[in-house]
C-alpha atoms as a PDB file:
ATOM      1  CA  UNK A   1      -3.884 -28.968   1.057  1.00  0.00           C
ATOM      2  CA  UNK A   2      -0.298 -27.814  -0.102  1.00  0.00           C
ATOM      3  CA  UNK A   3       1.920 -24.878   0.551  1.00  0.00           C
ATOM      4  CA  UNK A   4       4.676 -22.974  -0.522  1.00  0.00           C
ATOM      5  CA  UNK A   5       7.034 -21.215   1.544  1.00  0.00           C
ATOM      6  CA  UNK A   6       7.907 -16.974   0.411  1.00  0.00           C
ATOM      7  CA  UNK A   7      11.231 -18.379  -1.272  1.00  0.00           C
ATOM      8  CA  UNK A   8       8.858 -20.565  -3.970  1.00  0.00           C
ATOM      9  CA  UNK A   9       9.520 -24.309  -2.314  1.00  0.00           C
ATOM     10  CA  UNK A  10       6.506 -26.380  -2.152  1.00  0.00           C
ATOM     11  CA  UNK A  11       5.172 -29.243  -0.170  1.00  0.00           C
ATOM     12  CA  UNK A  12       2.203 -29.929  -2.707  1.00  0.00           C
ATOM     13  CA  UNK A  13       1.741 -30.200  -6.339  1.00  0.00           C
ATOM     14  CA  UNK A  14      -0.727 -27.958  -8.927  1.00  0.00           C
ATOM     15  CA  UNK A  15      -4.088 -28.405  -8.981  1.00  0.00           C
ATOM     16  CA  UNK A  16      -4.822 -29.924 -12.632  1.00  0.00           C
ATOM     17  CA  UNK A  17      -6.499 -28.241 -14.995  1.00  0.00           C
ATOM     18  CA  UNK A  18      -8.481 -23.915 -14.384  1.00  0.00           C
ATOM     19  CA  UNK A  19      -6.548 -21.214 -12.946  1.00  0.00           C
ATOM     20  CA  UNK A  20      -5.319 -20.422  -9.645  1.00  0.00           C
ATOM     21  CA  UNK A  21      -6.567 -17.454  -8.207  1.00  0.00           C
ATOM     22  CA  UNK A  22      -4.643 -14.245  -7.127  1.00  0.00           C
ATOM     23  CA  UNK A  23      -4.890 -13.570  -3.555  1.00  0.00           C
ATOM     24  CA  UNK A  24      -3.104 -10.562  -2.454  1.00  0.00           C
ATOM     25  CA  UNK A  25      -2.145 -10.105   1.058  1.00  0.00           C
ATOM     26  CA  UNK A  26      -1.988  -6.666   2.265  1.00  0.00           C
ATOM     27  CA  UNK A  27      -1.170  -5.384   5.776  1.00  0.00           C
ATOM     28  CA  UNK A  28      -4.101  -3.477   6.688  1.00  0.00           C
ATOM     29  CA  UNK A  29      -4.766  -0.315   8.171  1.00  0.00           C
ATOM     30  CA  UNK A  30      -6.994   2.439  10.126  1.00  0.00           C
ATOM     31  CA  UNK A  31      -6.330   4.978   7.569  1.00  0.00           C
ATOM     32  CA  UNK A  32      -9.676   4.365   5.030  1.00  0.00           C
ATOM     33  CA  UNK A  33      -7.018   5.581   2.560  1.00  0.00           C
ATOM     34  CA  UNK A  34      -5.059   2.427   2.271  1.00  0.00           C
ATOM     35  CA  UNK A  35      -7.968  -0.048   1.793  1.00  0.00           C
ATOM     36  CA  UNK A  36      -9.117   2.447  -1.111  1.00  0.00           C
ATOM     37  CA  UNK A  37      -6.020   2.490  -2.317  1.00  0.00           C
ATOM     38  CA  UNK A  38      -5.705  -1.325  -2.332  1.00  0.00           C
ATOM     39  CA  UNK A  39      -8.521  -2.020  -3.700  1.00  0.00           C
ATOM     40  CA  UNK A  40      -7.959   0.535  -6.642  1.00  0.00           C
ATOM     41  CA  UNK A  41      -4.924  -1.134  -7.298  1.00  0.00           C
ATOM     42  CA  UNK A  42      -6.684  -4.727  -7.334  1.00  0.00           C
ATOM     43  CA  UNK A  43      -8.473  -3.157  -9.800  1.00  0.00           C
ATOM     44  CA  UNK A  44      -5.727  -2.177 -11.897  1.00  0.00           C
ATOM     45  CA  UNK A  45      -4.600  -6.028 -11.668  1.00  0.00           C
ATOM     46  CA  UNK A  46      -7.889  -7.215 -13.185  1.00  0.00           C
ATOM     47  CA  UNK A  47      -8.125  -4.851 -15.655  1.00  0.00           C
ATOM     48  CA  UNK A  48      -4.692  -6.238 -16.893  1.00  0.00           C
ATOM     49  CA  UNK A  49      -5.535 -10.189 -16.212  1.00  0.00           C
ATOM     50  CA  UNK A  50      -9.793 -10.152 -17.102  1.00  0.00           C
ATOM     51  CA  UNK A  51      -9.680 -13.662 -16.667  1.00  0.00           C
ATOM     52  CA  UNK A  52      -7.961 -13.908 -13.196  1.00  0.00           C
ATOM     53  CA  UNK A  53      -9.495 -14.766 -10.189  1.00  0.00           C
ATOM     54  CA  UNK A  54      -8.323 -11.841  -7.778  1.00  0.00           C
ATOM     55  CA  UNK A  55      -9.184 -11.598  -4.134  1.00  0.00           C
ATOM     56  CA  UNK A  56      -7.840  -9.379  -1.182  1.00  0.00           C
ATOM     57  CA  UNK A  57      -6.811 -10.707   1.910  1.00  0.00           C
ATOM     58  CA  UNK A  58      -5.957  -8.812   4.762  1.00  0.00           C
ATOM     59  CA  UNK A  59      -3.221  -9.706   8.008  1.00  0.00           C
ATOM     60  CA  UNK A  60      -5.081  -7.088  10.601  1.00  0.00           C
ATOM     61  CA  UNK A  61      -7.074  -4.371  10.930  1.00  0.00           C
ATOM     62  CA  UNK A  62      -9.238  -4.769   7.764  1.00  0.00           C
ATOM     63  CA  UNK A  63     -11.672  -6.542   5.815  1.00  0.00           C
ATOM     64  CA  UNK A  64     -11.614  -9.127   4.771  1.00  0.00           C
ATOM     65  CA  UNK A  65      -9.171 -11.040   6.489  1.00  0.00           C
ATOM     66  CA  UNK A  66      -6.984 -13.364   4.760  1.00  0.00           C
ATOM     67  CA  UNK A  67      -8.237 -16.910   6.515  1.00  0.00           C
ATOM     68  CA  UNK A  68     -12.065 -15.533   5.411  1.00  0.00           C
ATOM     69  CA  UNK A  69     -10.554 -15.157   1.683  1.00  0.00           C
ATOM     70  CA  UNK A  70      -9.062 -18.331   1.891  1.00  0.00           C
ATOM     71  CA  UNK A  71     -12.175 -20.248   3.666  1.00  0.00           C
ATOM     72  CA  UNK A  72     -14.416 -18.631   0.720  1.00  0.00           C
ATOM     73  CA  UNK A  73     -12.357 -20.398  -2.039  1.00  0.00           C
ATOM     74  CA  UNK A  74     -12.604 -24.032  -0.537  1.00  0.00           C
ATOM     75  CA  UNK A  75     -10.312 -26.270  -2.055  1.00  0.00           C
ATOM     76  CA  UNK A  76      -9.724 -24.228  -5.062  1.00  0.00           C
ATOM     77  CA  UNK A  77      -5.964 -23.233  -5.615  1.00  0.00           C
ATOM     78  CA  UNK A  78      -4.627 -19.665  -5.338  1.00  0.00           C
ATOM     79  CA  UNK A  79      -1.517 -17.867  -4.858  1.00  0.00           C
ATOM     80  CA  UNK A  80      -0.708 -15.580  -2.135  1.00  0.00           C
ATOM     81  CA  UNK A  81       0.963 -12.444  -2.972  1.00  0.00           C
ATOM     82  CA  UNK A  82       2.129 -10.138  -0.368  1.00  0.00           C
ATOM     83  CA  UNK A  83       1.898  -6.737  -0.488  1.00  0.00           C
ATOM     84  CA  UNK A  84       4.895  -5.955   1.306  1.00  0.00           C
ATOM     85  CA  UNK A  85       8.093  -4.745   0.294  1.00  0.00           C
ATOM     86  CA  UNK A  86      10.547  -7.188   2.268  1.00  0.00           C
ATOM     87  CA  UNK A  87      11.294 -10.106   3.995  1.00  0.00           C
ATOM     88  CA  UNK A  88       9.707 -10.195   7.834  1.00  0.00           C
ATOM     89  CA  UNK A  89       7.661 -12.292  10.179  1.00  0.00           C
ATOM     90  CA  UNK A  90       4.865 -11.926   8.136  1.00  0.00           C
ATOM     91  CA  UNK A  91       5.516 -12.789   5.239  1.00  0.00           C
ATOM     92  CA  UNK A  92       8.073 -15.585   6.543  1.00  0.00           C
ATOM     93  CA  UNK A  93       5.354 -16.638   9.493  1.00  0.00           C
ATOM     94  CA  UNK A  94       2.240 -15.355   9.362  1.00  0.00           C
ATOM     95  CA  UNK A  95       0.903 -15.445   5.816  1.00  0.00           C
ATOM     96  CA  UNK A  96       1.943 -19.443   5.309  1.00  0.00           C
ATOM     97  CA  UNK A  97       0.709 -20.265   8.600  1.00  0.00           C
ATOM     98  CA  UNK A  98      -2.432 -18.862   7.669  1.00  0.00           C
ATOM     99  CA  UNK A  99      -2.080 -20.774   4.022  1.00  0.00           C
ATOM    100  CA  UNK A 100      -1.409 -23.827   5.609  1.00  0.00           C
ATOM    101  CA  UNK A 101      -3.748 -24.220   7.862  1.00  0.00           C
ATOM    102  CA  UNK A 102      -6.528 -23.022   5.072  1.00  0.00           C
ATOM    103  CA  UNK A 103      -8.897 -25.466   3.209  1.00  0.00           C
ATOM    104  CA  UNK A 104      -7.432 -24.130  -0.343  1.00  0.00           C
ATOM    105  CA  UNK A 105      -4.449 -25.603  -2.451  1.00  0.00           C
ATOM    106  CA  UNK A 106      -1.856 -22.190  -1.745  1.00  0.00           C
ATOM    107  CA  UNK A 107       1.367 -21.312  -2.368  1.00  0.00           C
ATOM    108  CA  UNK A 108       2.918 -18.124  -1.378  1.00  0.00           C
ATOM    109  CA  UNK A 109       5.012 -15.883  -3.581  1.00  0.00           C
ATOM    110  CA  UNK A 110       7.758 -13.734  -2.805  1.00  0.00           C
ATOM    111  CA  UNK A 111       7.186 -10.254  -1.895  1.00  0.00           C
ATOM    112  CA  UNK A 112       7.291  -7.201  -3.285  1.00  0.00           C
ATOM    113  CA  UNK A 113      10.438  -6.213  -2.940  1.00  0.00           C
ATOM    114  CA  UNK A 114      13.491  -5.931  -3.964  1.00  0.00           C
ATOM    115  CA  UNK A 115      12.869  -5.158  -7.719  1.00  0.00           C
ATOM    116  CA  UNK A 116      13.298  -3.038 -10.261  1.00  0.00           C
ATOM    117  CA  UNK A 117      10.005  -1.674 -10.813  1.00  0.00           C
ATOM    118  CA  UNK A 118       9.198  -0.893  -7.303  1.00  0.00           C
ATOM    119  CA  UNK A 119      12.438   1.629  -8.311  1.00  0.00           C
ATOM    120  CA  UNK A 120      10.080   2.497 -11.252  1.00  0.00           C
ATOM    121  CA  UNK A 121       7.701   3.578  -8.722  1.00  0.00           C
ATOM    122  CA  UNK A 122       9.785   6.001  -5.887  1.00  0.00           C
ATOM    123  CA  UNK A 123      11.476   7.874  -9.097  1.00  0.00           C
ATOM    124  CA  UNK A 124       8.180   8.565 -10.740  1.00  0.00           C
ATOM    125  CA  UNK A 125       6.558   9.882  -7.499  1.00  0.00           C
ATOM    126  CA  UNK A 126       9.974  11.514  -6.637  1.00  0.00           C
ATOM    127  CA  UNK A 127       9.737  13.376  -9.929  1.00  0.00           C
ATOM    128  CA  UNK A 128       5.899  14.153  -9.539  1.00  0.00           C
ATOM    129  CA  UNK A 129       6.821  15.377  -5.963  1.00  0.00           C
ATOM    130  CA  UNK A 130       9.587  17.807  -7.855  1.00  0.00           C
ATOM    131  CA  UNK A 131      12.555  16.134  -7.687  1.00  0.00           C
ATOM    132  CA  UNK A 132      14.516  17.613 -10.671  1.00  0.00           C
ATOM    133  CA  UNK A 133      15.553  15.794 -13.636  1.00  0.00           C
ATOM    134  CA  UNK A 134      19.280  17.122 -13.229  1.00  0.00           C
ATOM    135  CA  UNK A 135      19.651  16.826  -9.390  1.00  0.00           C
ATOM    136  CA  UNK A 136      22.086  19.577  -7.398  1.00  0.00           C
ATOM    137  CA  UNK A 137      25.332  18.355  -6.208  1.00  0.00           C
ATOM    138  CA  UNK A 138      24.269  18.460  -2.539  1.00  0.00           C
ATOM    139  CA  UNK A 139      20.536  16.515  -3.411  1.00  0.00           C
ATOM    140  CA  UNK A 140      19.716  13.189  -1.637  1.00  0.00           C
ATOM    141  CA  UNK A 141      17.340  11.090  -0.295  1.00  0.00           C
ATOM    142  CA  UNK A 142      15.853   9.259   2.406  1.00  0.00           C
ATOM    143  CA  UNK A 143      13.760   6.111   1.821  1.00  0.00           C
ATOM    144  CA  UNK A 144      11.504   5.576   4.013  1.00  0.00           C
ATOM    145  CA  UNK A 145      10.308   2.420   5.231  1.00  0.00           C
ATOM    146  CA  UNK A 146       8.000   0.816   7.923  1.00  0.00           C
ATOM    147  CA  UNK A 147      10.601  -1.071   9.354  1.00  0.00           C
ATOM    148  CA  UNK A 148      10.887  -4.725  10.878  1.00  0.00           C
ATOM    149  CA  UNK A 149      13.470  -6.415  13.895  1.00  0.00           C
ATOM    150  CA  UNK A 150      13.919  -8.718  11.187  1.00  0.00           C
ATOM    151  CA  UNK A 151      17.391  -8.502   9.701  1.00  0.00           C
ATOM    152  CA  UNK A 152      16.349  -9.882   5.910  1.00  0.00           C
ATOM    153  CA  UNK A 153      13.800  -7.081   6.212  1.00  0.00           C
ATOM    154  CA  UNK A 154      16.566  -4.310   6.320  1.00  0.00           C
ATOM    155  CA  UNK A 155      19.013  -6.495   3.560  1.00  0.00           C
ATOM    156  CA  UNK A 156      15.965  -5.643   1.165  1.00  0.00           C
ATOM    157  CA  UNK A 157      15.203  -1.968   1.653  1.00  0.00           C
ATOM    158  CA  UNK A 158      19.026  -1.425   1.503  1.00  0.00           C
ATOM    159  CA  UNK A 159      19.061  -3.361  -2.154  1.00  0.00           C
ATOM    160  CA  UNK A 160      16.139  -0.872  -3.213  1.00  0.00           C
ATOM    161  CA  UNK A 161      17.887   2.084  -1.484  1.00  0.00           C
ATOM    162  CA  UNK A 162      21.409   1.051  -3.665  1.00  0.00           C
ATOM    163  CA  UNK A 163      19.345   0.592  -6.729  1.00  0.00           C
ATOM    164  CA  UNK A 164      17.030   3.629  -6.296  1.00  0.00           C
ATOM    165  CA  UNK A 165      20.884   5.380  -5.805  1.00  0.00           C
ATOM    166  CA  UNK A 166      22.163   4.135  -9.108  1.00  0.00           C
ATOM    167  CA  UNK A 167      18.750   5.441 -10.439  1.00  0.00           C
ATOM    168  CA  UNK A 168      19.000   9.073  -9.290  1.00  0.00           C
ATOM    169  CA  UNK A 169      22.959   9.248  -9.005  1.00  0.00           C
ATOM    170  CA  UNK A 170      22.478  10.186  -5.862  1.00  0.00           C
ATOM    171  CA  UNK A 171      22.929   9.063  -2.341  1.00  0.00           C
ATOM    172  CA  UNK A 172      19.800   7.549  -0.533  1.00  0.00           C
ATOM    173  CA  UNK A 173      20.069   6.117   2.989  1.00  0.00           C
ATOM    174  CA  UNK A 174      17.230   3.766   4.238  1.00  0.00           C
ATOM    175  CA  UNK A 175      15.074   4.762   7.472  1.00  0.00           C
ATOM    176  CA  UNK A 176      12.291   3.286   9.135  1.00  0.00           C
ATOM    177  CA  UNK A 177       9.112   4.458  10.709  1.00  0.00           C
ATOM    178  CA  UNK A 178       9.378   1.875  13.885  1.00  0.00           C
ATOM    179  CA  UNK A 179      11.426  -1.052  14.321  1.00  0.00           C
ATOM    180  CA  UNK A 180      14.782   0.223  13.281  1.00  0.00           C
ATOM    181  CA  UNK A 181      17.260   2.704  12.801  1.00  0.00           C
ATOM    182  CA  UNK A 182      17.857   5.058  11.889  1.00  0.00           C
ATOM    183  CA  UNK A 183      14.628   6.925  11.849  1.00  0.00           C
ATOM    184  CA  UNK A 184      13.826   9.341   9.236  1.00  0.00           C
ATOM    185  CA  UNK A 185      14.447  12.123  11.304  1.00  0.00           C
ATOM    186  CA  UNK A 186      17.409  10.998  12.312  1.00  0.00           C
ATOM    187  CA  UNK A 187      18.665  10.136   8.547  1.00  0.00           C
ATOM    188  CA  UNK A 188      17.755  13.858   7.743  1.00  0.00           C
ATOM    189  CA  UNK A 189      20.412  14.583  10.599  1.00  0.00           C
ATOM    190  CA  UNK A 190      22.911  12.969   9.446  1.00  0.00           C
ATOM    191  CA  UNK A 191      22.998  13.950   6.097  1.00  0.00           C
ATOM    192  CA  UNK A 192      22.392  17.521   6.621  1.00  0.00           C
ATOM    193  CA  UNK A 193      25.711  17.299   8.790  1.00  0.00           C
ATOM    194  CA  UNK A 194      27.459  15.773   6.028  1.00  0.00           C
ATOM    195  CA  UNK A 195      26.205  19.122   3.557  1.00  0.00           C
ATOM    196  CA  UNK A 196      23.621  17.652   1.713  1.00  0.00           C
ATOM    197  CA  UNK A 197      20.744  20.981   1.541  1.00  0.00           C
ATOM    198  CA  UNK A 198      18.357  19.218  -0.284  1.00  0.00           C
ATOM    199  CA  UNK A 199      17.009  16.324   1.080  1.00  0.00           C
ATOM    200  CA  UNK A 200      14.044  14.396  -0.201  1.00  0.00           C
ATOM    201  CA  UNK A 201      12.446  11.622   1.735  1.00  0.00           C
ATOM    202  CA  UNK A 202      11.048   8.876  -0.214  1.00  0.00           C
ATOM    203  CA  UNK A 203       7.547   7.107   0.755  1.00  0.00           C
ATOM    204  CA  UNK A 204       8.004   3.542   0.308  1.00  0.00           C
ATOM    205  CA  UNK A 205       5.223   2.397   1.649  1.00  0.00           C
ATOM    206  CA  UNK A 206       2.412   0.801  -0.127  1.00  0.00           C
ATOM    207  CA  UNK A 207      -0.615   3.185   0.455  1.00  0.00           C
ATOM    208  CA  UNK A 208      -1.344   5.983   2.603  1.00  0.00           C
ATOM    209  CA  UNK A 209      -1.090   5.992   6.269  1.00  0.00           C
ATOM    210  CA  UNK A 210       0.293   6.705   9.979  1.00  0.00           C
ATOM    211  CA  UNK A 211       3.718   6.093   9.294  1.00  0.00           C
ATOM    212  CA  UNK A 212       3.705   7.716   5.410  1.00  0.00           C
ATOM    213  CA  UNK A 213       2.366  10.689   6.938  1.00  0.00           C
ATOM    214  CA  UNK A 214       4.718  11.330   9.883  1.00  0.00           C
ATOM    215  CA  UNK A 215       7.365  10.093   7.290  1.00  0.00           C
ATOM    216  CA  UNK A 216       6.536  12.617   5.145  1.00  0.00           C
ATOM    217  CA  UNK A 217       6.265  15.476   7.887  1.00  0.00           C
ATOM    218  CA  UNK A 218      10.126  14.899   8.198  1.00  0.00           C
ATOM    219  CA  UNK A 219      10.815  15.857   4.909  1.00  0.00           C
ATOM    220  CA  UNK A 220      13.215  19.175   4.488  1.00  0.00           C
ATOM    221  CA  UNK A 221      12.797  19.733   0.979  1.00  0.00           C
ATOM    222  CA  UNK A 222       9.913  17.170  -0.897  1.00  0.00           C
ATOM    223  CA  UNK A 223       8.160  14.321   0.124  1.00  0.00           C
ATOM    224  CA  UNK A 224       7.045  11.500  -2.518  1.00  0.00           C
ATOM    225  CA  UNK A 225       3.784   9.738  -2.240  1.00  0.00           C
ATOM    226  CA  UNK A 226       3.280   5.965  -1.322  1.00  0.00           C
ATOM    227  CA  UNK A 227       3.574   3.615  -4.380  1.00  0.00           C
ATOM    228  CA  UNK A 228      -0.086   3.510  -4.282  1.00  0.00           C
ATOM    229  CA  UNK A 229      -1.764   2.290  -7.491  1.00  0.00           C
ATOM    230  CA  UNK A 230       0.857   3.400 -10.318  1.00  0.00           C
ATOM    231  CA  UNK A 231       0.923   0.759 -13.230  1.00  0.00           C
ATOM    232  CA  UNK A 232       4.419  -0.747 -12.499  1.00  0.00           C
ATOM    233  CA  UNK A 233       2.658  -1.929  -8.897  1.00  0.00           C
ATOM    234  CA  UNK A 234       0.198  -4.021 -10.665  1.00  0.00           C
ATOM    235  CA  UNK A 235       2.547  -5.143 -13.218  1.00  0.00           C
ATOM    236  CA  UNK A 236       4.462  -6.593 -10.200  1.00  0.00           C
ATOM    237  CA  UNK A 237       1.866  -8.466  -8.545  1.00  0.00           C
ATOM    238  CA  UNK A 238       1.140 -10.327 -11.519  1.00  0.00           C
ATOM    239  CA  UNK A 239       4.855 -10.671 -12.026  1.00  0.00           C
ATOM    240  CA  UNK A 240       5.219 -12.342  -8.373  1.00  0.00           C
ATOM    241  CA  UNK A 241       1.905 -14.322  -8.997  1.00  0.00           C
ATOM    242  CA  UNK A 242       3.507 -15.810 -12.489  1.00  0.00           C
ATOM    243  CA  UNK A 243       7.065 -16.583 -10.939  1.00  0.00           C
ATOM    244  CA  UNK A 244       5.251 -18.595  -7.840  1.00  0.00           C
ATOM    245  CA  UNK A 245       3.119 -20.287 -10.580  1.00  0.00           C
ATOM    246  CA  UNK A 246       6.393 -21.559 -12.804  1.00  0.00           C
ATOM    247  CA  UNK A 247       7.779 -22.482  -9.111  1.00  0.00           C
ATOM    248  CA  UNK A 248      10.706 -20.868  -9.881  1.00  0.00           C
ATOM    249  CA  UNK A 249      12.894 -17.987  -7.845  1.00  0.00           C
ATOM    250  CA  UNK A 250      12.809 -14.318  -8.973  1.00  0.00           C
ATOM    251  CA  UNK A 251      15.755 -13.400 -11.315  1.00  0.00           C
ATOM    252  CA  UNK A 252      15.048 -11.250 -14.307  1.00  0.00           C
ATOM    253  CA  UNK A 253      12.796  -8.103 -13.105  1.00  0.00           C
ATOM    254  CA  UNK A 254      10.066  -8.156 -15.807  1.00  0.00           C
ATOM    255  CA  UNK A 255       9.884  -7.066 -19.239  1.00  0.00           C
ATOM    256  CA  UNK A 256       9.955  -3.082 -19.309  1.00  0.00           C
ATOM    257  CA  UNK A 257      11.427  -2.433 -16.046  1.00  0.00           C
ATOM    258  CA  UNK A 258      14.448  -0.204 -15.969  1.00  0.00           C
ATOM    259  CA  UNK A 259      18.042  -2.167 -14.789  1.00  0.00           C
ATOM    260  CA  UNK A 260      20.255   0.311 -12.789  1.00  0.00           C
ATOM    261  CA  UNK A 261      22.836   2.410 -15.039  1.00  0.00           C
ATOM    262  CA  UNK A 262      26.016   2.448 -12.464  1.00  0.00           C
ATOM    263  CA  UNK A 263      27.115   1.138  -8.998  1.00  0.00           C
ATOM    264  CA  UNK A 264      24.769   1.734  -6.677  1.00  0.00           C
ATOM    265  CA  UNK A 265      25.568   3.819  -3.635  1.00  0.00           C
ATOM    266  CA  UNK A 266      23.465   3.039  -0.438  1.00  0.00           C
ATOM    267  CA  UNK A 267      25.050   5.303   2.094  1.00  0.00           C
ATOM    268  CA  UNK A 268      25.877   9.052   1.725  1.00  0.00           C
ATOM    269  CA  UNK A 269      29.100  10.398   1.026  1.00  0.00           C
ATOM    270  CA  UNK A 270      30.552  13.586   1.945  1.00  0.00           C
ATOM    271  CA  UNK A 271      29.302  16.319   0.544  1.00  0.00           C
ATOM    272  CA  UNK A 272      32.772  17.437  -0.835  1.00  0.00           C
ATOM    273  CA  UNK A 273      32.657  13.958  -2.828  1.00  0.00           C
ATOM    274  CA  UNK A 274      28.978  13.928  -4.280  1.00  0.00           C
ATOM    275  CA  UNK A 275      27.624  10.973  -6.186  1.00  0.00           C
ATOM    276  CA  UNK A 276      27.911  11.530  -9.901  1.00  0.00           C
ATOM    277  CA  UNK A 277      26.190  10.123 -12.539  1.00  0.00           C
ATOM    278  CA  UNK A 278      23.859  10.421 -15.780  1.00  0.00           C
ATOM    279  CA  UNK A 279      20.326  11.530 -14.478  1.00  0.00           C
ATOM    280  CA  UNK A 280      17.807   9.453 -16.253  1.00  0.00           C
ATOM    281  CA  UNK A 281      14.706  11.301 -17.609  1.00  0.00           C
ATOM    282  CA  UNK A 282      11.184  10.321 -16.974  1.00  0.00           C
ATOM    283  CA  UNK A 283      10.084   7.109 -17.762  1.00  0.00           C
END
């Protein structure tokens, strides 16, 4: 049995020969929306990769759970791919406790997040929502997060909030559903009192549930939609899976995915000194 820890270090080598299998780790949820959406998006994965070996694997609250996934492969190899969007005691604890103590051959890649495409994602839905290709002087946003005690967690929504701000030319200021602060009520607060009039709130979450909802309910202008099942999500699980595969750390975001235009700007400014900045169409 080997492992690999989130940061792509092993204690094992490759099983010779066939093709590890894609296990992707989600969260779980009550909301029979997520697990839909999950599983559409595994869907999307395979219909990219027809000859991959992909299996769901979930921490809680679903099924399957990720030690059943893992017992059903035996000692076949497969890498774990979280879908989360930062650094935390899961994906730091829980999922390669769970690896190592599995029959199967595992490593575990990195998460989600921070990349570029995941900024693919939250300015597509931000545009589908209505955010306007030219944004108003007193726009910005709020990017919403689930939140974790875990201080890595935080260092990686803030990258995506600075690169999703070099995106939109914009300020966006990170806030979390539990865990942290500031909430996204609060965030709203504090950038209304600076004179920013429209404020979006962007769901970065990855599929519909409790804390996208009450996220969303916060919202004073538009709301975004969890990253859900666009392409660029299942373009990045295979990206994760490939980069744990080569054993190497993530450095180049993938071929297609957009690289930030200006300095990013992760914190709001007064509203008498708004962020300026190109405004990048759809891509």
């Amino acid at each position: 049995m080997t492992a690999t820890t989130p940061m792509g270090r092993t204690t094992g080598t490759a099983t010779p020969g066939g093709t590890p299998a894609l296990v992707v780790v989600a969260h779980g949820s009550r909301d029979p929306r997520a697990l839909r959406t999950v599983r559409a998006l595994l869907d999307r994965v395979r219909a990219l990769r027809p000859a991959l070996p992909v299996h769901l694997g979930h921490i809680e609250l679903n099924a399957p759970l990720l030690p059943g996934t893992l017992a059903a492969l035996g000692h076949r190899e497969a890498v774990l791919v979280p879908l989360l969007l930062s650094r935390g005691h899961h994906v730091k604890r829980d999922i390669p406790e769970t690896a190592a103590a599995s029959p199967a051959r595992t490593r575990v890649a990195a998460p989600l997040g921070p990349h570029p495409l995941l900024v693919d994602v939250l300015h597509d839905n931000l545009l589908e929502a209505g955010w306007p290709l030219h944004a108003p002087r007193d726009a910005a946003v709020v990017l919403a997060a689930a939140g974790s005690r875990d201080p890595d967690s935080r260092t990686d929504t803030d990258r995506t909030a600075s690169l999703l701000a070099a995106r939109l030319g914009v300020p966006v200021v990170p806030a979390y559903a539990s865990a942290a602060a500031p909430t996204v009520p609060e965030a709203v607060r504090t950038l209304t009192a600076r004179g920013y009039r429209n404020i979006a709130v962007a769901s970065y979450f990855t599929a519909p549930g409790r804390f996208a909802t009450e996220c969303a309910a916060a919202a004073p202008w538009i709301a975004s939609a969890p990253l859900g099942t666009h392409p660029a999500m299942a373009r990045l699980l295979l990206h994760r899976y490939d980069r744990a595969r080569a054993l190497g750390g993530e450095s180049d975001p993938p071929t297609g995915a957009h690289r930030p235009a200006r300095a990013a700007m992760a914190h709001a400014a007064p509203a008498t000194a708004p962020a300026s900045g190109a405004h990048p169409a759809h891509a």
